[in-house]
Protein backbone atom coordinates (compact mmCIF):
# COMPACT_ATOMS: atom_id res chain seq x y z
CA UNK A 1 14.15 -18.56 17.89
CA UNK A 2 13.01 -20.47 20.68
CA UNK A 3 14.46 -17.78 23.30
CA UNK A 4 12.62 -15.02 21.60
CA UNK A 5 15.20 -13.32 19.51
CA UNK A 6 14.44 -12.19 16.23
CA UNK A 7 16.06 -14.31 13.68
CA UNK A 8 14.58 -12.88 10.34
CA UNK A 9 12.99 -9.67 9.35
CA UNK A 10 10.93 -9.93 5.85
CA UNK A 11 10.37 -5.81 4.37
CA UNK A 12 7.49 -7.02 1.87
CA UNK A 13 4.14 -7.61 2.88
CA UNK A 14 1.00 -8.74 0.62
CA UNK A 15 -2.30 -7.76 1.55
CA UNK A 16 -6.06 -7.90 -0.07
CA UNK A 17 -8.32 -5.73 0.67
CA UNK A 18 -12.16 -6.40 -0.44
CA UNK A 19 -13.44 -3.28 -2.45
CA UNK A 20 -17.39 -3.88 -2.29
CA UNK A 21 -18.50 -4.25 -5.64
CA UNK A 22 -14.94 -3.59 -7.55
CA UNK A 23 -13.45 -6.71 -6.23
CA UNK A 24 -10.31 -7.31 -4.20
CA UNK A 25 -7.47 -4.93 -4.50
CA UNK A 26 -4.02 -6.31 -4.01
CA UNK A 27 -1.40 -4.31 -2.50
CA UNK A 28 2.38 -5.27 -2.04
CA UNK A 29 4.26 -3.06 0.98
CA UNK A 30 7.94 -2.68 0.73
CA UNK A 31 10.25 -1.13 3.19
CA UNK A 32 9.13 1.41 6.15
CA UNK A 33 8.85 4.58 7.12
CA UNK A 34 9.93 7.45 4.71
CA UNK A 35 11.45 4.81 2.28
CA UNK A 36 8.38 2.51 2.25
CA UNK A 37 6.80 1.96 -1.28
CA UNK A 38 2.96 0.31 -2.21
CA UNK A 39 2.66 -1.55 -5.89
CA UNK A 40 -1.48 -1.54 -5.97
CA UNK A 41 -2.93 -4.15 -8.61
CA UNK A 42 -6.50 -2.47 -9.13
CA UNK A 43 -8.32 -3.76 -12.49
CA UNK A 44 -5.15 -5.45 -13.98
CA UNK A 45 -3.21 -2.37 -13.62
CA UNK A 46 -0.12 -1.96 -11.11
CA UNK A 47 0.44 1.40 -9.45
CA UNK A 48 3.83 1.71 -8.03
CA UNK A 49 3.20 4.52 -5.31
CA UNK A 50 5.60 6.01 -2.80
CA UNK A 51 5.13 6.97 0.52
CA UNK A 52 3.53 10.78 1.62
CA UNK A 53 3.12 12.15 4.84
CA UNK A 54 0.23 11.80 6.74
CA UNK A 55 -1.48 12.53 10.38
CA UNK A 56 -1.95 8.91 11.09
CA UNK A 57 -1.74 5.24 9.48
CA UNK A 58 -0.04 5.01 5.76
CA UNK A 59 -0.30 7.29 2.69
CA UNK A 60 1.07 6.36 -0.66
CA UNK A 61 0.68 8.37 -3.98
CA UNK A 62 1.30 8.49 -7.70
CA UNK A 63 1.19 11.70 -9.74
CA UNK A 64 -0.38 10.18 -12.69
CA UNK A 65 -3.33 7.20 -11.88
CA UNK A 66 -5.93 5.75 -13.31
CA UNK A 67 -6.29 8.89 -15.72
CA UNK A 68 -2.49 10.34 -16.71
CA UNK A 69 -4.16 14.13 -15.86
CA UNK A 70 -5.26 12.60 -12.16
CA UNK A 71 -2.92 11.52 -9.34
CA UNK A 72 -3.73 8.29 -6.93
CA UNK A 73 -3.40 8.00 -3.14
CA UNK A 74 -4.02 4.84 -1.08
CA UNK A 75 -4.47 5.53 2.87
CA UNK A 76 -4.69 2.72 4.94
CA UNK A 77 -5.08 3.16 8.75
CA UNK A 78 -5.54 -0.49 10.99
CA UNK A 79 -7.46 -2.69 8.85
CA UNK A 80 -9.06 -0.29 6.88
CA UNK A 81 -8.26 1.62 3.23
CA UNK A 82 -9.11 4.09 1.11
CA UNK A 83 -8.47 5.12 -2.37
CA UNK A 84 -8.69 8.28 -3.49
């Protein structure tokens, strides 16, 4: 409000990330800390990931991705992000 108290807080964040020449990936955030959940849209496909422990920034994984014999994790740290 206009004396600086918080008034609403929103627990789902959309972000793009440009992924050189595989195109944008769109991630949706939801919640925080050890509760905090990442749907990734990557090629059509949504990836609902939970989050992991981690040194620093974000980690979310998936046991099975893109392959069902291969797990996913998405690491994000600033403005940066990584697949794996």
């Amino acid at each position: 409000d206009a004396g600086g108290a918080e008034v609403a807080r929103f627990g789902t964040a959309l972000r793009s990330y440009a992924c050189g020449d595989a195109g944008p990936v769109l991630v949706r955030y939801d919640g925080q800390g050890r509760d905090a959940r990442a749907a990734l849209l990557l090629a059509g496909r949504e990836y609902a990931m939970r989050s992991a422990p981690v040194g620093s920034g974000a980690r979310y994984v998936v046991e099975q991705g893109r392959r069902p014999d291969m797990s996913m994790e998405w690491r994000t740290r600033g403005d940066e992000a990584m697949l794996l």
